[in-house]
PDB file of N, CA and C in Angstrom:
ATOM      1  N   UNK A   1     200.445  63.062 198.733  1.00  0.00           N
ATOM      2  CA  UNK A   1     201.029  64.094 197.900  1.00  0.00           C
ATOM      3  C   UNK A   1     201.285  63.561 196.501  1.00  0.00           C
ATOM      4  N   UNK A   2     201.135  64.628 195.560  1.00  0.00           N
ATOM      5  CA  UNK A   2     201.669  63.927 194.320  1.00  0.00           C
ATOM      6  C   UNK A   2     202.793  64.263 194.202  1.00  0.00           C
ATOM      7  N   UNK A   3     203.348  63.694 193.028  1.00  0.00           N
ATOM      8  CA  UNK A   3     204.471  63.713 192.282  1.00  0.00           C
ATOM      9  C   UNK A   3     205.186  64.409 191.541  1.00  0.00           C
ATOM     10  N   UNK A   4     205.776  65.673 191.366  1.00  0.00           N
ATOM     11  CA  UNK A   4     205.891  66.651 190.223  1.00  0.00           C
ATOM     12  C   UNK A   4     207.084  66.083 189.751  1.00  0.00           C
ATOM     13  N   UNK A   5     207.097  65.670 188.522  1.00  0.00           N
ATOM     14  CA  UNK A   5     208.295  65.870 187.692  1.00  0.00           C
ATOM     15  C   UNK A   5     208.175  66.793 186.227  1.00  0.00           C
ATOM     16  N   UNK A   6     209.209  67.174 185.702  1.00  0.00           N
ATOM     17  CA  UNK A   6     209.684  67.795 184.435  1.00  0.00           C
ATOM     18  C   UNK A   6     209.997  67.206 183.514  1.00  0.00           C
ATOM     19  N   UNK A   7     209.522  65.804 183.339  1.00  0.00           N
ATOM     20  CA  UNK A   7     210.152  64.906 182.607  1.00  0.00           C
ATOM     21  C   UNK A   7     209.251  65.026 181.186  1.00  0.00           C
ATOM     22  N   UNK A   8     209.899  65.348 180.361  1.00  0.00           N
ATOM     23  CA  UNK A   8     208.834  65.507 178.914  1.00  0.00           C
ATOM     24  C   UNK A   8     208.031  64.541 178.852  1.00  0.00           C
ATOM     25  N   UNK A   9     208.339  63.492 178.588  1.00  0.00           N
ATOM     26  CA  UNK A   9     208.055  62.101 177.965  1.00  0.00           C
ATOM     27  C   UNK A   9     206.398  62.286 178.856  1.00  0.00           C
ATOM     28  N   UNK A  10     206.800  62.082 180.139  1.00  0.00           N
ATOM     29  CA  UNK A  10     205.325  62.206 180.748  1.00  0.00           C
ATOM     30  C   UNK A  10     204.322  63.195 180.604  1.00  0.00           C
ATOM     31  N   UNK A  11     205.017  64.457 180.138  1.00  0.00           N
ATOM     32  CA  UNK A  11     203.888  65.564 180.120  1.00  0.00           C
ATOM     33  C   UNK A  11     203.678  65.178 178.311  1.00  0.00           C
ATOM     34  N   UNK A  12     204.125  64.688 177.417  1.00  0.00           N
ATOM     35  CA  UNK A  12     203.325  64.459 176.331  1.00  0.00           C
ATOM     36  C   UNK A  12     202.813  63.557 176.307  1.00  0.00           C
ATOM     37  N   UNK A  13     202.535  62.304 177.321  1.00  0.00           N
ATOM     38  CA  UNK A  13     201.710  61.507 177.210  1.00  0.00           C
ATOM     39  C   UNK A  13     200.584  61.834 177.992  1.00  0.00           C
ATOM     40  N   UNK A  14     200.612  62.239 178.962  1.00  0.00           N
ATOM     41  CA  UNK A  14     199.361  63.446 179.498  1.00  0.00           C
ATOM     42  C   UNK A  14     198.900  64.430 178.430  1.00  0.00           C
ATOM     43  N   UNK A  15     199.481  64.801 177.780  1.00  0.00           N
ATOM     44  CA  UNK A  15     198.703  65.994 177.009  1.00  0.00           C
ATOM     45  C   UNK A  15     198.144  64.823 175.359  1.00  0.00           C
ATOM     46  N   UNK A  16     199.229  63.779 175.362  1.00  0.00           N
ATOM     47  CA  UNK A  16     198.260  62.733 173.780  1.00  0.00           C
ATOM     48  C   UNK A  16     197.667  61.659 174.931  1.00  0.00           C
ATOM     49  N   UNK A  17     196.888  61.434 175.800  1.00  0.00           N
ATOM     50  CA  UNK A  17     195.789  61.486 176.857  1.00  0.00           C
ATOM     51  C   UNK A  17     194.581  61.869 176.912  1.00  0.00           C
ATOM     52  N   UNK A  18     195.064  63.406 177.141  1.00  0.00           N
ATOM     53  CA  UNK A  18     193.742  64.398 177.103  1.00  0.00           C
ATOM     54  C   UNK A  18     193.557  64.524 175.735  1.00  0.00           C
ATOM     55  N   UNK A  19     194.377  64.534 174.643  1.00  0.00           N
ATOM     56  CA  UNK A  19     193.924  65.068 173.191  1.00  0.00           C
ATOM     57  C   UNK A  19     192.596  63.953 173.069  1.00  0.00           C
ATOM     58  N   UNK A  20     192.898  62.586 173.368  1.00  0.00           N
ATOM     59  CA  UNK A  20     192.546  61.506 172.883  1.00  0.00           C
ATOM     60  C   UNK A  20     191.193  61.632 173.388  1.00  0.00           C
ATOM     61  N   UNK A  21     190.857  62.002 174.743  1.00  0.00           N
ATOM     62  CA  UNK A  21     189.530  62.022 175.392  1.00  0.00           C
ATOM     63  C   UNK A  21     188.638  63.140 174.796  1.00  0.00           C
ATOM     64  N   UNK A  22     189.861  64.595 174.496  1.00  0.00           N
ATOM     65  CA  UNK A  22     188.402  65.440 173.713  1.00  0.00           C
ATOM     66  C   UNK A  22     188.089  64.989 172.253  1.00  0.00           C
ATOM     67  N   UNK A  23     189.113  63.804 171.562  1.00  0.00           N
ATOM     68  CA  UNK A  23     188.483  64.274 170.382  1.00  0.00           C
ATOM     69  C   UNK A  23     187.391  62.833 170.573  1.00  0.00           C
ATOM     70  N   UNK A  24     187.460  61.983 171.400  1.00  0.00           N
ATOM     71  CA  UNK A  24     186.320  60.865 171.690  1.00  0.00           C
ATOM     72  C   UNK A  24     185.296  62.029 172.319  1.00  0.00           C
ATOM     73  N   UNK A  25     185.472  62.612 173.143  1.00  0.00           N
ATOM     74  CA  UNK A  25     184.183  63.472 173.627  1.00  0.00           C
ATOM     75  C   UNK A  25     183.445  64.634 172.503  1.00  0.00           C
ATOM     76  N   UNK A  26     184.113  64.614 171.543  1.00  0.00           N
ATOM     77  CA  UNK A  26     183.615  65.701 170.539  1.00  0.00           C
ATOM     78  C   UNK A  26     183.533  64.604 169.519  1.00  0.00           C
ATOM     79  N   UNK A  27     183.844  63.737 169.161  1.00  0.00           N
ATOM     80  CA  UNK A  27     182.929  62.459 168.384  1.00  0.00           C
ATOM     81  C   UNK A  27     181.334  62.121 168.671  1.00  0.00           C
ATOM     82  N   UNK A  28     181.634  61.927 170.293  1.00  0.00           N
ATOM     83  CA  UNK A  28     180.089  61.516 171.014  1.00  0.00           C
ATOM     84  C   UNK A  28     179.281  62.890 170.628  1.00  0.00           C
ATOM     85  N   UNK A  29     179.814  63.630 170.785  1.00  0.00           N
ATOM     86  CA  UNK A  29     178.727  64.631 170.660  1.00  0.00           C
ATOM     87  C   UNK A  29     178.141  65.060 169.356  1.00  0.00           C
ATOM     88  N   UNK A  30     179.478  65.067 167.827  1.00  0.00           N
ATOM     89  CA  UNK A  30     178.604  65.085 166.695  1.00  0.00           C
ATOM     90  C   UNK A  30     178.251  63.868 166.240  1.00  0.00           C
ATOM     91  N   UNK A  31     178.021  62.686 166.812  1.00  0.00           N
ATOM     92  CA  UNK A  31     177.289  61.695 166.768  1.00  0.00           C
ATOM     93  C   UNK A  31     175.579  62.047 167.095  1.00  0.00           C
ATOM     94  N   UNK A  32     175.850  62.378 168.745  1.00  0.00           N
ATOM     95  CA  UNK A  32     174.577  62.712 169.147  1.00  0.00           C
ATOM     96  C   UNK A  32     173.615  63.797 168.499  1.00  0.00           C
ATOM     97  N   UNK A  33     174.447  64.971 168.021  1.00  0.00           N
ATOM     98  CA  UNK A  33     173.668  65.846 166.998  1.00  0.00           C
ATOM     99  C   UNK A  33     173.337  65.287 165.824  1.00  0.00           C
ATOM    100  N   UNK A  34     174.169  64.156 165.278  1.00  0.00           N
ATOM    101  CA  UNK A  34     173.592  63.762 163.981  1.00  0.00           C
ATOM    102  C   UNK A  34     172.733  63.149 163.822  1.00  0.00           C
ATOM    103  N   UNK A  35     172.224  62.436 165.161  1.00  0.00           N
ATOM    104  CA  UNK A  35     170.924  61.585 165.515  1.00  0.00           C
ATOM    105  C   UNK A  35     169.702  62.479 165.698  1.00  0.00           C
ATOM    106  N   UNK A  36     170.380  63.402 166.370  1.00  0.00           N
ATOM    107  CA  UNK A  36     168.781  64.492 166.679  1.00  0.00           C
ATOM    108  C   UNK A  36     168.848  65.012 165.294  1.00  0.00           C
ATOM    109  N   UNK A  37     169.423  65.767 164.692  1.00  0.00           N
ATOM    110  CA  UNK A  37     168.963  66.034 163.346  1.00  0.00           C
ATOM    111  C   UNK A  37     168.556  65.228 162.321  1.00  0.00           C
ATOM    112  N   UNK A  38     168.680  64.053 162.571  1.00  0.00           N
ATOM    113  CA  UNK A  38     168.208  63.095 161.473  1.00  0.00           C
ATOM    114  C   UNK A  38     166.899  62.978 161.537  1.00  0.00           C
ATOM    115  N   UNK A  39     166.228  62.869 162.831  1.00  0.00           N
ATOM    116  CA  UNK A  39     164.963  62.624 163.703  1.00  0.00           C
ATOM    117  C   UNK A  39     164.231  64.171 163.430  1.00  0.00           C
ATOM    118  N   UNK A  40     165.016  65.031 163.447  1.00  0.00           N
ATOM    119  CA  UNK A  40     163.782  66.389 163.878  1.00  0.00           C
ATOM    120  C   UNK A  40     162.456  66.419 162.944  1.00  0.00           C
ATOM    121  N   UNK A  41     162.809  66.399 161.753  1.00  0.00           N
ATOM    122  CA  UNK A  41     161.878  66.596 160.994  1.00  0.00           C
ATOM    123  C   UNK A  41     161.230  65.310 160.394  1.00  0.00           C
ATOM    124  N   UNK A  42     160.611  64.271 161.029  1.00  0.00           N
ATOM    125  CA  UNK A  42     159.836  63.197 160.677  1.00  0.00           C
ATOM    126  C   UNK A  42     158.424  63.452 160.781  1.00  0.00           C
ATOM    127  N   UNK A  43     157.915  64.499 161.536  1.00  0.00           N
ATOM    128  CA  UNK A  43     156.768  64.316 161.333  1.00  0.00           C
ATOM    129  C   UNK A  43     155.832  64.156 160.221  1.00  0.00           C
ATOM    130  N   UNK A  44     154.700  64.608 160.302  1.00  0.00           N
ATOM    131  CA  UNK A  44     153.551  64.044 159.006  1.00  0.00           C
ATOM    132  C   UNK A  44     153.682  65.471 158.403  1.00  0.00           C
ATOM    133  N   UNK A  45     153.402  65.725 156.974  1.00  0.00           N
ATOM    134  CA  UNK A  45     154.339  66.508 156.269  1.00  0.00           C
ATOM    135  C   UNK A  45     152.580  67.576 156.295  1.00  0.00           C
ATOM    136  N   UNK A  46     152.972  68.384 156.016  1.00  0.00           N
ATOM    137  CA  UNK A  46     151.722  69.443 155.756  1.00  0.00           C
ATOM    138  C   UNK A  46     150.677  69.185 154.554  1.00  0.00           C
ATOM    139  N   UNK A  47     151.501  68.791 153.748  1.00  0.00           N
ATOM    140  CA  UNK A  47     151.149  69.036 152.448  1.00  0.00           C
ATOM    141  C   UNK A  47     152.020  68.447 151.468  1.00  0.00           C
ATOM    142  N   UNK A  48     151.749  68.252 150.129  1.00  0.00           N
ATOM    143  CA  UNK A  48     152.469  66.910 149.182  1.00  0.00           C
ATOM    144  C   UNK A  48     153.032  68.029 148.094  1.00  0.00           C
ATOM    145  N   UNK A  49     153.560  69.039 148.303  1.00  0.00           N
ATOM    146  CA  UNK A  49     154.123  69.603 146.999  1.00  0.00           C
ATOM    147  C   UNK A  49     153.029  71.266 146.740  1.00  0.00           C
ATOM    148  N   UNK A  50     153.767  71.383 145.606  1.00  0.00           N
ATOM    149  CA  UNK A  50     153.245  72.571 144.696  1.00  0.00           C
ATOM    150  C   UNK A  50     151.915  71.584 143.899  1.00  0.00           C
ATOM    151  N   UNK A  51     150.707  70.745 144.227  1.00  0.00           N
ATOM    152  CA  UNK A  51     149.928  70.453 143.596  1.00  0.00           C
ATOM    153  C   UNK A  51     148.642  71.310 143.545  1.00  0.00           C
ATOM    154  N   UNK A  52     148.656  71.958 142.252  1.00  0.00           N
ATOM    155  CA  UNK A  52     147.226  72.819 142.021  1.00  0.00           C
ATOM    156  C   UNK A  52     146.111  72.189 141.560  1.00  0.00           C
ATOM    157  N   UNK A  53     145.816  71.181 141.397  1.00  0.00           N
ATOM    158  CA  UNK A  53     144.481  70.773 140.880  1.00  0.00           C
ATOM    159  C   UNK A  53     144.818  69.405 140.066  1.00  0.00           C
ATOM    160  N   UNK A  54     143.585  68.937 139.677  1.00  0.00           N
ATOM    161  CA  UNK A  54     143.845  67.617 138.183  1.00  0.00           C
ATOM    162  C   UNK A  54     144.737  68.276 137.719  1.00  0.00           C
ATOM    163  N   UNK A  55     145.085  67.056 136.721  1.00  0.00           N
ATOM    164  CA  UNK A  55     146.229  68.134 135.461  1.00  0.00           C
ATOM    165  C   UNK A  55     144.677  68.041 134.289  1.00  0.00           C
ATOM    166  N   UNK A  56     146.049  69.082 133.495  1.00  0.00           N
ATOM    167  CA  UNK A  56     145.177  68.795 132.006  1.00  0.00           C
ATOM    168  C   UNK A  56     144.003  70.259 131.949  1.00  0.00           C
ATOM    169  N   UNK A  57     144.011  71.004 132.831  1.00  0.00           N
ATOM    170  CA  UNK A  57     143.077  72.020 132.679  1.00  0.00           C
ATOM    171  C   UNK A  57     143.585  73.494 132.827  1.00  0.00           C
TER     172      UNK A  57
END
């Protein structure tokens, strides 16, 4: 069985606990998006610009 108490002290260190784990779990994650977005667009590019021709004509 567990334990129930009413004792503050413990329910705010349970709740600055859990704060601590989502904001590490929502770190990992805009970490991990900032890696895939860094990566998405590497491929080989289509094309080098607005280039119309030699210059000079």
């Amino acid at each position: 069985m567990t334990k129930h108490t009413n004792d503050p002290r413990e329910q705010q260190q349970k709740d600055a606990e859990q704060a601590q784990q989502e904001a590490t779990k929502n770190q990992q994650r805009a970490e991990a998006d900032e890696v895939l977005g860094r990566h998405k667009n590497d491929a080989q590019k289509d094309h080098k610009g607005a280039d119309k021709g030699p210059r000079g004509q």
